[in-house]
N, C-alpha and C. Protein backbone atom coordinates (compact mmCIF):
# COMPACT_ATOMS: atom_id res chain seq x y z
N UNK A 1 0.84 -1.20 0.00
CA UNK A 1 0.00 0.00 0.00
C UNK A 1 0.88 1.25 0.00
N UNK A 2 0.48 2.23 -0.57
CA UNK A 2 1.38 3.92 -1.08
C UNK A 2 1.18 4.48 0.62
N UNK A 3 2.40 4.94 0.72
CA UNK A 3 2.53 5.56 2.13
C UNK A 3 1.37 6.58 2.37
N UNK A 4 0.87 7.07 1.20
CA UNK A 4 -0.11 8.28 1.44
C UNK A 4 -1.29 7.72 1.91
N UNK A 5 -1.60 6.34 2.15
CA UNK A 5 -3.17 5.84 2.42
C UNK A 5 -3.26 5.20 3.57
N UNK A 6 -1.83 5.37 4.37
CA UNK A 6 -2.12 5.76 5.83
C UNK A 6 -3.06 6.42 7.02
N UNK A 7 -2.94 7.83 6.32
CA UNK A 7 -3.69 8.70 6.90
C UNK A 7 -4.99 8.53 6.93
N UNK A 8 -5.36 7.47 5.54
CA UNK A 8 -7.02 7.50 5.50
C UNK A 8 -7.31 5.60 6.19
N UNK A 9 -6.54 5.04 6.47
CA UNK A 9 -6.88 3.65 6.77
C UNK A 9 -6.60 3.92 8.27
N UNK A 10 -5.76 4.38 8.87
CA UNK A 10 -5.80 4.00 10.49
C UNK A 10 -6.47 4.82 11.07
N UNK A 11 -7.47 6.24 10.67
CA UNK A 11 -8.80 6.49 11.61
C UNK A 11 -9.37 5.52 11.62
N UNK A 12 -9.68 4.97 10.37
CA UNK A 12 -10.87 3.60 10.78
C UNK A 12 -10.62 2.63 10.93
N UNK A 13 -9.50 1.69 10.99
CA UNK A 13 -8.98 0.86 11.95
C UNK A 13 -9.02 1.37 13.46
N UNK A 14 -8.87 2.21 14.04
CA UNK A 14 -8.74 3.07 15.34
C UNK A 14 -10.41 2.63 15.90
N UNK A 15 -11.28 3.10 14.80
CA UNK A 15 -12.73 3.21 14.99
C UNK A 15 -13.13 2.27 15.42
N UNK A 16 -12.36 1.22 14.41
CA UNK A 16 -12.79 -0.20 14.61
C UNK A 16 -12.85 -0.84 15.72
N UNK A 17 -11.76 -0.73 16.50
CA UNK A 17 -10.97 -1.14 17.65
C UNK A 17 -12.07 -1.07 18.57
N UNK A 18 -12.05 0.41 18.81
CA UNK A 18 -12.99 1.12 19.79
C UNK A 18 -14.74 0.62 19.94
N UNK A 19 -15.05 -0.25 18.68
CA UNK A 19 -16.77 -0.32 18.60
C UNK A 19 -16.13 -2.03 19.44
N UNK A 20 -15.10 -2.62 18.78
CA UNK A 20 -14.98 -4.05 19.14
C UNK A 20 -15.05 -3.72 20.35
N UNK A 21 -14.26 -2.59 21.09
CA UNK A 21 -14.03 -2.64 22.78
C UNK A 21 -15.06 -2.31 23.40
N UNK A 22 -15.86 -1.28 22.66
CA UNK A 22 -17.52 -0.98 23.36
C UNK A 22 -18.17 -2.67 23.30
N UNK A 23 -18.27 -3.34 22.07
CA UNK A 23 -19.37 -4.77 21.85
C UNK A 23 -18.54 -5.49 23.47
N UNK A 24 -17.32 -5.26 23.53
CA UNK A 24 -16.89 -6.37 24.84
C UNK A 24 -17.52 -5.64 25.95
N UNK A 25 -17.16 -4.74 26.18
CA UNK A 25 -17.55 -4.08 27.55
C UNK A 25 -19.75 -4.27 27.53
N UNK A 26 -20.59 -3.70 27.03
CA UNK A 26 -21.46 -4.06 26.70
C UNK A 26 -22.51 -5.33 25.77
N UNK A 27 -21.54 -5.57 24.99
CA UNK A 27 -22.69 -7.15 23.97
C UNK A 27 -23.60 -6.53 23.02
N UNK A 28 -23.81 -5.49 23.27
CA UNK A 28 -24.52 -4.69 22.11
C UNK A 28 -23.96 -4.82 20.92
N UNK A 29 -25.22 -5.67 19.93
CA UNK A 29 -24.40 -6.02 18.90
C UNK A 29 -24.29 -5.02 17.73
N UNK A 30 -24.79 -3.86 18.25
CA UNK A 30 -24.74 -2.50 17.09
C UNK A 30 -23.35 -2.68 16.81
N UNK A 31 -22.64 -2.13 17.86
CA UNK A 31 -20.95 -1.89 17.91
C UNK A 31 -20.35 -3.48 17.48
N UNK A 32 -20.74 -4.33 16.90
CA UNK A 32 -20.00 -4.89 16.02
C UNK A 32 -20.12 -4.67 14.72
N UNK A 33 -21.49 -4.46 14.69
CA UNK A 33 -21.94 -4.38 13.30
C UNK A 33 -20.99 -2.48 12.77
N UNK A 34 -21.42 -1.67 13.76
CA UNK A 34 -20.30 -0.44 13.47
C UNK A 34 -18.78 -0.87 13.02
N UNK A 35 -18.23 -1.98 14.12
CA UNK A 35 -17.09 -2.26 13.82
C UNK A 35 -16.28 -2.58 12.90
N UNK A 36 -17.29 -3.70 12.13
CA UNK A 36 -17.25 -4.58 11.16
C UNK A 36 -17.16 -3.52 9.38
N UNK A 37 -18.62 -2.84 9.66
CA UNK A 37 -18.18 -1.35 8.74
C UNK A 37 -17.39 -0.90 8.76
N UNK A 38 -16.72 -0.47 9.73
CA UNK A 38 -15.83 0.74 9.82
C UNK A 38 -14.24 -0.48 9.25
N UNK A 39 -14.09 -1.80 9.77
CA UNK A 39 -13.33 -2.20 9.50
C UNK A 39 -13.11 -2.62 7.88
N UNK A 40 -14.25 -3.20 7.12
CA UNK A 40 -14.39 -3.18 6.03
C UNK A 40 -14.17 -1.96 4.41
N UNK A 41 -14.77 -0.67 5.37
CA UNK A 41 -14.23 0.47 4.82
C UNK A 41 -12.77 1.04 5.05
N UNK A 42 -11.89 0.44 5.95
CA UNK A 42 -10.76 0.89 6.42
C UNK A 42 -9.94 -0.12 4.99
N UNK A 43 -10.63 -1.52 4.74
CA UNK A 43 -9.82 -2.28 4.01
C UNK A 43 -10.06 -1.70 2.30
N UNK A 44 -11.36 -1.10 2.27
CA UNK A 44 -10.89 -0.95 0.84
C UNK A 44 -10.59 0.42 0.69
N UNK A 45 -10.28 1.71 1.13
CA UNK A 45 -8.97 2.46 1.60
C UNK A 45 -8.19 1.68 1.12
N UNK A 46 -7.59 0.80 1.89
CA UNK A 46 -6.39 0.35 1.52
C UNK A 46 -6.00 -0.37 0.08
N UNK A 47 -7.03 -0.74 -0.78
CA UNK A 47 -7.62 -1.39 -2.38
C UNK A 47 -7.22 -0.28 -3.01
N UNK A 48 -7.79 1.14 -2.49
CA UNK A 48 -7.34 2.18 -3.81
C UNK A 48 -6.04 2.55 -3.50
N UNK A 49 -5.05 2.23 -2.51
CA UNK A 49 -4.14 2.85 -2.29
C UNK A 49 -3.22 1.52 -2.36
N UNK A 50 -3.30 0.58 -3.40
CA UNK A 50 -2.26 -0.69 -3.25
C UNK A 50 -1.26 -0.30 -4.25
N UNK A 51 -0.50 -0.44 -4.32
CA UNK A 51 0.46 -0.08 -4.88
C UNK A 51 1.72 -1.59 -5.39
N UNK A 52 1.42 -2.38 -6.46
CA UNK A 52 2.02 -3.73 -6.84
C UNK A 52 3.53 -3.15 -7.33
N UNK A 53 4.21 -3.89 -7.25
CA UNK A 53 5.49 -4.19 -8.17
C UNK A 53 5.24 -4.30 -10.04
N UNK A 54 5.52 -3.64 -10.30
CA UNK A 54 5.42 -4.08 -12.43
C UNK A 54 6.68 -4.03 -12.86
N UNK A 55 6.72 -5.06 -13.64
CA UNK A 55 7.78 -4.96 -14.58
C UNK A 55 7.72 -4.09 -15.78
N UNK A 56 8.44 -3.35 -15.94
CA UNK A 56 9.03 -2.54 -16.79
C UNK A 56 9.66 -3.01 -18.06
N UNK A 57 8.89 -2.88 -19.57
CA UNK A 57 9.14 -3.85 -20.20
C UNK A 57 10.86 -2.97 -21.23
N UNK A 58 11.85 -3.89 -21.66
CA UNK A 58 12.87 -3.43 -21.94
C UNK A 58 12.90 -2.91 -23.45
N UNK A 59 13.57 -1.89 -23.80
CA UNK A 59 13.55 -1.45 -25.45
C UNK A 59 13.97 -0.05 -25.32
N UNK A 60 14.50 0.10 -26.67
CA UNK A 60 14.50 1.69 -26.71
C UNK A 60 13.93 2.58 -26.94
N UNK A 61 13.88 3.49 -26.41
CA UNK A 61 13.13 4.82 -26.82
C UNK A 61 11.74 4.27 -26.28
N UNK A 62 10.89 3.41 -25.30
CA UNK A 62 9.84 3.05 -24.96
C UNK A 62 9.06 3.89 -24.39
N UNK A 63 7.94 4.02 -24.70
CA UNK A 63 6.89 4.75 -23.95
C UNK A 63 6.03 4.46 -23.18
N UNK A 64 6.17 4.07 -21.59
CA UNK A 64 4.92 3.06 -20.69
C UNK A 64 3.89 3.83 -20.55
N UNK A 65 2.89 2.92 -19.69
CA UNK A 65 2.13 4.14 -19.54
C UNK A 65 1.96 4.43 -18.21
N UNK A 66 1.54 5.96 -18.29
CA UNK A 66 1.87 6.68 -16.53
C UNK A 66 1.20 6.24 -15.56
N UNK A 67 -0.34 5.31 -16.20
CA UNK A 67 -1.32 4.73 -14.88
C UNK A 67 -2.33 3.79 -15.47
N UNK A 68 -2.91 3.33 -14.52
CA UNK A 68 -3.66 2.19 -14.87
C UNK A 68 -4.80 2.96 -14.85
N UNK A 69 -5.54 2.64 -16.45
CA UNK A 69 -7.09 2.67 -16.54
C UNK A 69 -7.11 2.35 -18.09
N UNK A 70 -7.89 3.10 -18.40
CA UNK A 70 -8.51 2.90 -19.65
C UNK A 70 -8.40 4.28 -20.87
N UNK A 71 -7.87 4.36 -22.09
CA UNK A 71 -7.72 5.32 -23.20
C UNK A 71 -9.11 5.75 -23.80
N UNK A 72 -9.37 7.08 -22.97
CA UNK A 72 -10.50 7.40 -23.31
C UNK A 72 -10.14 8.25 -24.52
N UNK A 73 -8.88 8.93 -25.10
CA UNK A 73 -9.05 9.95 -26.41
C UNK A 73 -7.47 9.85 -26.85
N UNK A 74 -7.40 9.47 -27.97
CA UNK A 74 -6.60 9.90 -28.55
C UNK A 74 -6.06 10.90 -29.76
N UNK A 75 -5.68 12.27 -29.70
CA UNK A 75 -5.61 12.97 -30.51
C UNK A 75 -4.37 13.82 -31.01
N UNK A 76 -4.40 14.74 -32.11
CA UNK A 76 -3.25 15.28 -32.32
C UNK A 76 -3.76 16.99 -31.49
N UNK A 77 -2.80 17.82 -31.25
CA UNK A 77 -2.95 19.20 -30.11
C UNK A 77 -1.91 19.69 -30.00
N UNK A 78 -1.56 20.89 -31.06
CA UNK A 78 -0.91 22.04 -30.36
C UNK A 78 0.53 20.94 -30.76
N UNK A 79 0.57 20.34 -32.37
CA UNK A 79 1.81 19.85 -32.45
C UNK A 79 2.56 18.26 -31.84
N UNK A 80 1.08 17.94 -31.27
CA UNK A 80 2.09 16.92 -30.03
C UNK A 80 0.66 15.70 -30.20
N UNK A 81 0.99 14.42 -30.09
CA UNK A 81 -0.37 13.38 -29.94
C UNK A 81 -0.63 13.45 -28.05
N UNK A 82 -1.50 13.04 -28.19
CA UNK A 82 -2.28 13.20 -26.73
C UNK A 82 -2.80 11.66 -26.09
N UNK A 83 -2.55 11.13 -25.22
CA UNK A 83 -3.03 10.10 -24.86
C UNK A 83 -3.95 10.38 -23.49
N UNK A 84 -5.03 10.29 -23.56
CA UNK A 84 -5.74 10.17 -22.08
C UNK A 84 -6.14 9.16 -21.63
N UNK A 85 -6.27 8.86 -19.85
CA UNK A 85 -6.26 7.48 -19.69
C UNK A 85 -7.34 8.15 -18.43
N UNK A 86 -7.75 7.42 -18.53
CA UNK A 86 -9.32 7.76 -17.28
C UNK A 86 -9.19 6.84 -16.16
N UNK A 87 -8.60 6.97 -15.07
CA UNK A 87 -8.62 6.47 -13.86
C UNK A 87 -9.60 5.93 -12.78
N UNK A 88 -10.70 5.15 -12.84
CA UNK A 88 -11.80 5.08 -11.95
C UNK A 88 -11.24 4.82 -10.60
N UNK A 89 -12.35 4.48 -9.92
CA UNK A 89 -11.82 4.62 -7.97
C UNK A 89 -11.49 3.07 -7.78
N UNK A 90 -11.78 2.22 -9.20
CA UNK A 90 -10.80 1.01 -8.81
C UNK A 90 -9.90 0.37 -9.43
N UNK A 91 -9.32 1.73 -10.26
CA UNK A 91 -7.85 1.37 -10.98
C UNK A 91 -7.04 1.81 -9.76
N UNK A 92 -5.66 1.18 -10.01
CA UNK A 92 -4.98 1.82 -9.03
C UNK A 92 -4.06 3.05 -9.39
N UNK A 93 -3.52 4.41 -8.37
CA UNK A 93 -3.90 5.36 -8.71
C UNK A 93 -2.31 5.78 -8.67
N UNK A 94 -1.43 5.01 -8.45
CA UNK A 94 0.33 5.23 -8.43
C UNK A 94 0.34 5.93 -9.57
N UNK A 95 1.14 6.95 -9.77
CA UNK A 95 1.11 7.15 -11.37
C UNK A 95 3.10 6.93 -11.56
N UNK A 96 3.40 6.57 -13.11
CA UNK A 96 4.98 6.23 -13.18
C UNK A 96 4.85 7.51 -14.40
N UNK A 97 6.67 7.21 -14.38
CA UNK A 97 7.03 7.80 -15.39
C UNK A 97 7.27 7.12 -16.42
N UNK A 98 6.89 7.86 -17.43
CA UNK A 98 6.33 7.35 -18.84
C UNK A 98 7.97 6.62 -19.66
N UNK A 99 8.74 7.65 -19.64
CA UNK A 99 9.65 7.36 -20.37
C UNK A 99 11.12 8.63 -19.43
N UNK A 100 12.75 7.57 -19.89
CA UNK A 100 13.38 8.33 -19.14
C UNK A 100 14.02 9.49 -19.43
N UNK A 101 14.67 10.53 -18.63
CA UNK A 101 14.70 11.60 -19.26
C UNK A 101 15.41 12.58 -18.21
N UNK A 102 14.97 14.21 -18.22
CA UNK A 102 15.09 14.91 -17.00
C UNK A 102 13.62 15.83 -16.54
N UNK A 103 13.80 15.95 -15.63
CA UNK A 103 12.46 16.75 -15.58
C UNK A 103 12.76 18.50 -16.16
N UNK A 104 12.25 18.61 -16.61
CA UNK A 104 12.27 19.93 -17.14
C UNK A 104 11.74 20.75 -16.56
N UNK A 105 10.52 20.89 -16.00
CA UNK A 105 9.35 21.79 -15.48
C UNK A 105 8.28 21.00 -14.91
N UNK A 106 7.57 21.90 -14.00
CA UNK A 106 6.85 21.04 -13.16
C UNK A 106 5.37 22.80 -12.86
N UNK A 107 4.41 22.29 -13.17
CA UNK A 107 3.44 23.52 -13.04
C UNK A 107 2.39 23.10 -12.29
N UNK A 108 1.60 23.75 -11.74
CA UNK A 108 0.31 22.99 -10.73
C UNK A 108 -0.57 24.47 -11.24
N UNK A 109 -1.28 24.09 -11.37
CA UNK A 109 -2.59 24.84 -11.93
C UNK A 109 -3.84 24.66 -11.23
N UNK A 110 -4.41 25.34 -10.59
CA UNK A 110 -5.59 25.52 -10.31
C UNK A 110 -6.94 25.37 -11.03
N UNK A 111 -7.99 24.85 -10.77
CA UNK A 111 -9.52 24.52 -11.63
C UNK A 111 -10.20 24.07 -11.39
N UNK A 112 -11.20 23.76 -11.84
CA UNK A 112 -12.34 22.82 -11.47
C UNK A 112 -12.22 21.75 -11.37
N UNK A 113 -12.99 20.87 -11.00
CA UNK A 113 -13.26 19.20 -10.80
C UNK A 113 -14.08 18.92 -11.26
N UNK A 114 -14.54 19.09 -12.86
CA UNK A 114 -15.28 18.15 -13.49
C UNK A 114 -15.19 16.47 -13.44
N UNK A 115 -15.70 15.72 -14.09
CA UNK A 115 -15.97 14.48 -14.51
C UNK A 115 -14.71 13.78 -15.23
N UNK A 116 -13.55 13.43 -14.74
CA UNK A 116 -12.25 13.20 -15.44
C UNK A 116 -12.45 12.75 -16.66
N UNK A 117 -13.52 11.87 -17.09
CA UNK A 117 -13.71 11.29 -18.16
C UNK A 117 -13.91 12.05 -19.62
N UNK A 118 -14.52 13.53 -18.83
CA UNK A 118 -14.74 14.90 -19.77
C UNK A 118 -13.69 15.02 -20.59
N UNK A 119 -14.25 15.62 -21.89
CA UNK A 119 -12.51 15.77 -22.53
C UNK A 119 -12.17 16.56 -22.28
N UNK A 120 -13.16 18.02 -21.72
CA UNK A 120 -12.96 19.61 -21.25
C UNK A 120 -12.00 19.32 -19.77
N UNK A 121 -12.40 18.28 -19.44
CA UNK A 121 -11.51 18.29 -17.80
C UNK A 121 -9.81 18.33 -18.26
N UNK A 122 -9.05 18.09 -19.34
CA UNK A 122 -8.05 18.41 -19.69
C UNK A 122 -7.74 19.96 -19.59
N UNK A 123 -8.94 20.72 -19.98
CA UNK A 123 -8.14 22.00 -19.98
C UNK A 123 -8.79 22.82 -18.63
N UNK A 124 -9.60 22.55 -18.04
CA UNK A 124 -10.22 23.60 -16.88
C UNK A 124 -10.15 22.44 -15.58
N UNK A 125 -9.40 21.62 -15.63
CA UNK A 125 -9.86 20.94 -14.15
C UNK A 125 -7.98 21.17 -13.48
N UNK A 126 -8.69 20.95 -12.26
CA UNK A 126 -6.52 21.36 -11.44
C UNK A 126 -6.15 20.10 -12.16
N UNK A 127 -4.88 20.30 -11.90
CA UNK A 127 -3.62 19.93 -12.48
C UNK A 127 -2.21 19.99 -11.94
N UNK A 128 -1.80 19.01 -12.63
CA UNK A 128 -0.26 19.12 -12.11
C UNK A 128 0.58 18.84 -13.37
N UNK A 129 1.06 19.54 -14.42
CA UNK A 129 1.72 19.84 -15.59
C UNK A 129 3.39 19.29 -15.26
N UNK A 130 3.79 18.08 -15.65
CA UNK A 130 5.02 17.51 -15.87
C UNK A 130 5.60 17.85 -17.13
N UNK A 131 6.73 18.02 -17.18
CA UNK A 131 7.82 17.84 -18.38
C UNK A 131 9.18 17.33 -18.66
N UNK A 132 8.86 16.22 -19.45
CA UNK A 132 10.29 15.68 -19.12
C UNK A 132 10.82 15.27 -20.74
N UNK A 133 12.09 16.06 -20.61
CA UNK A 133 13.15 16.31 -21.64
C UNK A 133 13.90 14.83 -22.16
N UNK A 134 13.57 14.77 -23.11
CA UNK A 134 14.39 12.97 -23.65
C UNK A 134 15.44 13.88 -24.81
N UNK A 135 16.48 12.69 -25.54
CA UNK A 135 16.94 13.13 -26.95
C UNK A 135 16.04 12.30 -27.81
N UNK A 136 14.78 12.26 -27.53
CA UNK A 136 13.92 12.59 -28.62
C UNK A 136 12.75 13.39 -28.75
N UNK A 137 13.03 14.32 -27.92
CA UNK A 137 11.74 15.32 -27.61
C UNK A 137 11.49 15.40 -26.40
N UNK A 138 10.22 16.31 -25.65
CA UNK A 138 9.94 16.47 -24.96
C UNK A 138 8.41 15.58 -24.78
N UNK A 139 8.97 14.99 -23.37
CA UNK A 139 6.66 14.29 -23.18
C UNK A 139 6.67 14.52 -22.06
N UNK A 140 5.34 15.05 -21.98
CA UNK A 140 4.37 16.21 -20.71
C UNK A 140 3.45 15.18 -20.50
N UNK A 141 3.25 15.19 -18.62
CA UNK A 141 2.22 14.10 -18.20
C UNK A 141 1.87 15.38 -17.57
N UNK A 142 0.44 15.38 -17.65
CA UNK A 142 -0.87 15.80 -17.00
C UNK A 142 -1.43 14.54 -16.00
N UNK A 143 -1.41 15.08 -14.60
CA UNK A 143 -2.26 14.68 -13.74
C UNK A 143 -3.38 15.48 -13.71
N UNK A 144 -4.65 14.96 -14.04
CA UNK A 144 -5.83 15.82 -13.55
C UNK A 144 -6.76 15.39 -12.47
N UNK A 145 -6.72 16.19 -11.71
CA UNK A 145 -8.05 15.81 -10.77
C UNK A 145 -9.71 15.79 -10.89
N UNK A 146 -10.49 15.03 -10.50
CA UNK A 146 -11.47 14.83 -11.19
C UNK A 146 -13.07 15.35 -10.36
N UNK A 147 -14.03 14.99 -10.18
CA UNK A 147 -15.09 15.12 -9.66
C UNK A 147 -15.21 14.45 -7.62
N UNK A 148 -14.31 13.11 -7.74
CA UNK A 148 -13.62 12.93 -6.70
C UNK A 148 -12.30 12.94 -6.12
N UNK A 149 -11.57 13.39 -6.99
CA UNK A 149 -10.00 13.48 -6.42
C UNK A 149 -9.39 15.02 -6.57
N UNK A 150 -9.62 15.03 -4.92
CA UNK A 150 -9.21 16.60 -4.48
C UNK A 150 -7.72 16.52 -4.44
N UNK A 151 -6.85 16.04 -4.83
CA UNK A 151 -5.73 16.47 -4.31
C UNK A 151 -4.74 15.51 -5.61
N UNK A 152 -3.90 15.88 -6.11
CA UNK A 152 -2.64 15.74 -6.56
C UNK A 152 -1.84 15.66 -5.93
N UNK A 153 -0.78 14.81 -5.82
CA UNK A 153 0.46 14.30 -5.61
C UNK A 153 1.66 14.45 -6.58
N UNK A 154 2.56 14.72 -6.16
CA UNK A 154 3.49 14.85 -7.42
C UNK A 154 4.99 15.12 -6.31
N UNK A 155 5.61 13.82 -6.70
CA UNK A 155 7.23 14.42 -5.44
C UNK A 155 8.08 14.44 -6.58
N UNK A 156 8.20 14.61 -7.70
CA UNK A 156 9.21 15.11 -8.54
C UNK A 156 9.83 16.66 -8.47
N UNK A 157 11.34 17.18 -8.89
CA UNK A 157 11.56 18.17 -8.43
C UNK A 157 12.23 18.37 -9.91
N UNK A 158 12.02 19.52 -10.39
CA UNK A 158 12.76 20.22 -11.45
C UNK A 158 14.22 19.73 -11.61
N UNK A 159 15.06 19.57 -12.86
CA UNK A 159 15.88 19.39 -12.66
C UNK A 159 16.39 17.43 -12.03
N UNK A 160 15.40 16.45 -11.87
CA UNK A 160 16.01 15.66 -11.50
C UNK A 160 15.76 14.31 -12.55
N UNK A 161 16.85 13.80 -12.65
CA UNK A 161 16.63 12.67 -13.54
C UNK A 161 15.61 11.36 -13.52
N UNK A 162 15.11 10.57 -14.10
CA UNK A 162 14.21 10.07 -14.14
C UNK A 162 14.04 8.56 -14.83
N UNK A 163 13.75 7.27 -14.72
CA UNK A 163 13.54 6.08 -15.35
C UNK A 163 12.57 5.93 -15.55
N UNK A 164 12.29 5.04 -16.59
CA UNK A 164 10.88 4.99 -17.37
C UNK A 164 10.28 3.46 -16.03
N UNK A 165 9.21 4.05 -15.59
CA UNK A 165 8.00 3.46 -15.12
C UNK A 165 9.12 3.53 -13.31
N UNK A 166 9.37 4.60 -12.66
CA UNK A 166 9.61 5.35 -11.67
C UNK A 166 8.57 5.67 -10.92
N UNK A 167 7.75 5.43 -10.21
CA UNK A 167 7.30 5.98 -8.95
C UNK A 167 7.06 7.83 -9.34
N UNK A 168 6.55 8.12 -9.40
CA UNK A 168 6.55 9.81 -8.88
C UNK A 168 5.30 10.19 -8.29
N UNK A 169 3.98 9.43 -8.15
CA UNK A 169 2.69 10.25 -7.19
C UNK A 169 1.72 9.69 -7.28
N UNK A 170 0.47 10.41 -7.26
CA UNK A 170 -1.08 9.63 -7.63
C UNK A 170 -1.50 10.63 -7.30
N UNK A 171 -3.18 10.24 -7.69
CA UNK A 171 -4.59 10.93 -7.64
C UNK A 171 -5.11 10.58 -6.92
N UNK A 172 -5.81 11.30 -5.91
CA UNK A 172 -6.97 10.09 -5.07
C UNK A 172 -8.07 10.40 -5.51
N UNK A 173 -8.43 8.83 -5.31
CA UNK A 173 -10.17 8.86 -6.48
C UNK A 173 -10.84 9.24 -7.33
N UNK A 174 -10.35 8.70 -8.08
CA UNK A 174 -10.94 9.06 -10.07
C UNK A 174 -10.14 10.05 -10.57
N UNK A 175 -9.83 9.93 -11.50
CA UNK A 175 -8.88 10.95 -12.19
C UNK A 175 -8.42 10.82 -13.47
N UNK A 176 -7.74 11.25 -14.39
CA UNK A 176 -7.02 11.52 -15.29
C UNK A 176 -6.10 11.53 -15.50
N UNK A 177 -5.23 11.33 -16.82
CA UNK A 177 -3.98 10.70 -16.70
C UNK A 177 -3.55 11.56 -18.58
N UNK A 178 -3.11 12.74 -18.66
CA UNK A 178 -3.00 13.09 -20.24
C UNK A 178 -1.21 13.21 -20.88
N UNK A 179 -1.28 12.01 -21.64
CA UNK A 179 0.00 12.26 -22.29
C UNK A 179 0.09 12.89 -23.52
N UNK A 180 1.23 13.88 -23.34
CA UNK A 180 1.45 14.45 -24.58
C UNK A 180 3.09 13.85 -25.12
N UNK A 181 2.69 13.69 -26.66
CA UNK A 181 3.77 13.09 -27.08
C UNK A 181 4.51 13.89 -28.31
N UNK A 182 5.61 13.84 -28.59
CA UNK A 182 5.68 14.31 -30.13
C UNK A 182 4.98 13.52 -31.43
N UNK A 183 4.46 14.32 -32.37
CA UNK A 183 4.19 13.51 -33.42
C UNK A 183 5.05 12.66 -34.01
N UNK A 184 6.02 13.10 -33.63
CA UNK A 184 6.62 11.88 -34.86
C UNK A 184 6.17 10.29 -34.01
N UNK A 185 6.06 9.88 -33.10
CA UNK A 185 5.66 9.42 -31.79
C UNK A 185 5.08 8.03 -32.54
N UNK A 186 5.44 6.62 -32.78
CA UNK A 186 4.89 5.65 -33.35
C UNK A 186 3.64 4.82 -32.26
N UNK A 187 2.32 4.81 -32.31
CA UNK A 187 1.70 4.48 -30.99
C UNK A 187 1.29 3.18 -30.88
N UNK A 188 1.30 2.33 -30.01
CA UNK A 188 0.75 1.11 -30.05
C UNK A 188 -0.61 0.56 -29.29
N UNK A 189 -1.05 1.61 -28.41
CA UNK A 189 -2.49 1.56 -28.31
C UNK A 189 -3.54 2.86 -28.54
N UNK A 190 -4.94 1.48 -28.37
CA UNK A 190 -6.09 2.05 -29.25
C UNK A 190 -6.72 3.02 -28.50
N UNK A 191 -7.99 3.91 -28.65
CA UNK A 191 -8.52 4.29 -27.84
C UNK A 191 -9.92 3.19 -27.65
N UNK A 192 -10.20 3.53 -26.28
CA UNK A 192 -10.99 2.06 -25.03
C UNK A 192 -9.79 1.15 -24.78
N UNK A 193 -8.75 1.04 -24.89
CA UNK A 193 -8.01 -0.17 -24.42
C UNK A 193 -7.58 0.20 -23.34
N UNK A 194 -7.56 -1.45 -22.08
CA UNK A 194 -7.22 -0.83 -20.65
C UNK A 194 -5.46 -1.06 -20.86
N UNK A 195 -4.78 -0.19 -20.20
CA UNK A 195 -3.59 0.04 -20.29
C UNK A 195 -2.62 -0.40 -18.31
N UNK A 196 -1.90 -0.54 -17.70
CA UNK A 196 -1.45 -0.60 -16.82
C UNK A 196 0.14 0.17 -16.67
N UNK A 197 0.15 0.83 -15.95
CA UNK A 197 1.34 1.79 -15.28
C UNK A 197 2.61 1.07 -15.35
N UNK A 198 3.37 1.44 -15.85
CA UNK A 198 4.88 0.99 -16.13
C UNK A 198 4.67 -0.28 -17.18
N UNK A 199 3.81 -0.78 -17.24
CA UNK A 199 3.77 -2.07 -18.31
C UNK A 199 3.72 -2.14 -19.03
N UNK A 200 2.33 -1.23 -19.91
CA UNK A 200 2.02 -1.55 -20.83
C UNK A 200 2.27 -0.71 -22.08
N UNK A 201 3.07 -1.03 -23.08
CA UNK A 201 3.71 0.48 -23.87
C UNK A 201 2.76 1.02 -24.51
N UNK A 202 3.23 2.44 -24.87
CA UNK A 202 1.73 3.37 -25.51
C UNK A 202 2.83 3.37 -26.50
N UNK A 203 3.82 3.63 -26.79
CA UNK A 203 4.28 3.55 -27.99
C UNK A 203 5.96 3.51 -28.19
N UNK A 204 6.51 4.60 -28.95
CA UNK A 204 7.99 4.55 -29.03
C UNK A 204 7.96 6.10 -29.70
N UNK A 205 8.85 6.34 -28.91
CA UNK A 205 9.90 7.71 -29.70
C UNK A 205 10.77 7.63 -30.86
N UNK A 206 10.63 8.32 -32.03
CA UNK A 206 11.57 8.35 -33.35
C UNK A 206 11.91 9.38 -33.07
């Protein structure tokens, strides 16, 4: 489990504790049945916040992809192809780095929380604007936050180097995932295909 889903699993483990210790001290079987909730919701907390091992598949110039869900649009924009990947609350929400490189720039933008699935949620919903410099161009990951995921994560720092399918953050609950690529950019998936974080390649750099 991602260190960040701490904070939301041991209030209600705590909760839990406390209804089990009320059902002993009293027999009232409310406070198990509380318990049992509160313990059940503490465990799947911990479902959106699991965080597996992937293998990282080997080649050059590879392009993984930054998170697990599904390719809701693929298009050309402003010079560059676009990959979006739509995150529901039971994909898991680690996001990697796509391909290796340096970080170039790092922007957080303020906006709304539409419907991640929106194609408008690319340009008006918050954000966290990545850029990372290869010798074959530049590719920009968009984290967007969505209708349930208030908060962005992002521990990358300007300036620091980077491996393809690396650890750098997540979304909590539902979100968006927008790659921008160069055109010259050869792609190997469709749009609707489910994709997985560090695994599964979106394409290759020329």
């Amino acid at each position: 489990m991602a260190k960040e889903g701490l904070c939301f699993f041991l209030p209600f483990l705590i909760i839990a504790v406390i209804f089990f210790f009320l059902f002993n001290s009293s027999l009232n079987m409310t406070f198990i049945h509380l318990g049992v909730a509160s313990f059940i919701f503490g465990c799947l907390i911990m479902l959106f916040f699991r965080d597996p091992e992937r293998k990282v598949p080997s080649g050059d110039n590879l392009i993984v992809s930054p998170a697990d869900g599904k390719v809701v649009n693929i298009e050309n924009n402003n010079d560059m192809k676009v990959v979006s990947i739509f995150l529901s609350v039971f994909d898991i929400h680690i996001n990697r780095i796509p391909v290796a490189g340096v970080i170039r720039r790092l922007k957080y933008k303020k906006g709304k929380f539409k419907a991640a699935f929106n194609k408008e949620a690319s340009d008006i919903n918050e954000r966290f604007e990545i850029e990372i410099k290869t010798d074959k161009g530049n590719v920009i990951v968009h984290q967007i936050a969505g209708v349930l995921a208030r908060r962005v994560v992002c521990h990358l720092q300007e300036g620091q180097a980077v491996k393809t399918g690396d650890r750098f953050g997540l979304i909590r609950f539902g979100s968006r995932v927008d790659l921008f690529l160069p055109l010259s950019t050869e792609l190997e998936v469709a749009k609707g295909q489910r994709v997985k974080g560090a695994s599964t390649i979106i394409g290759r750099l020329i």
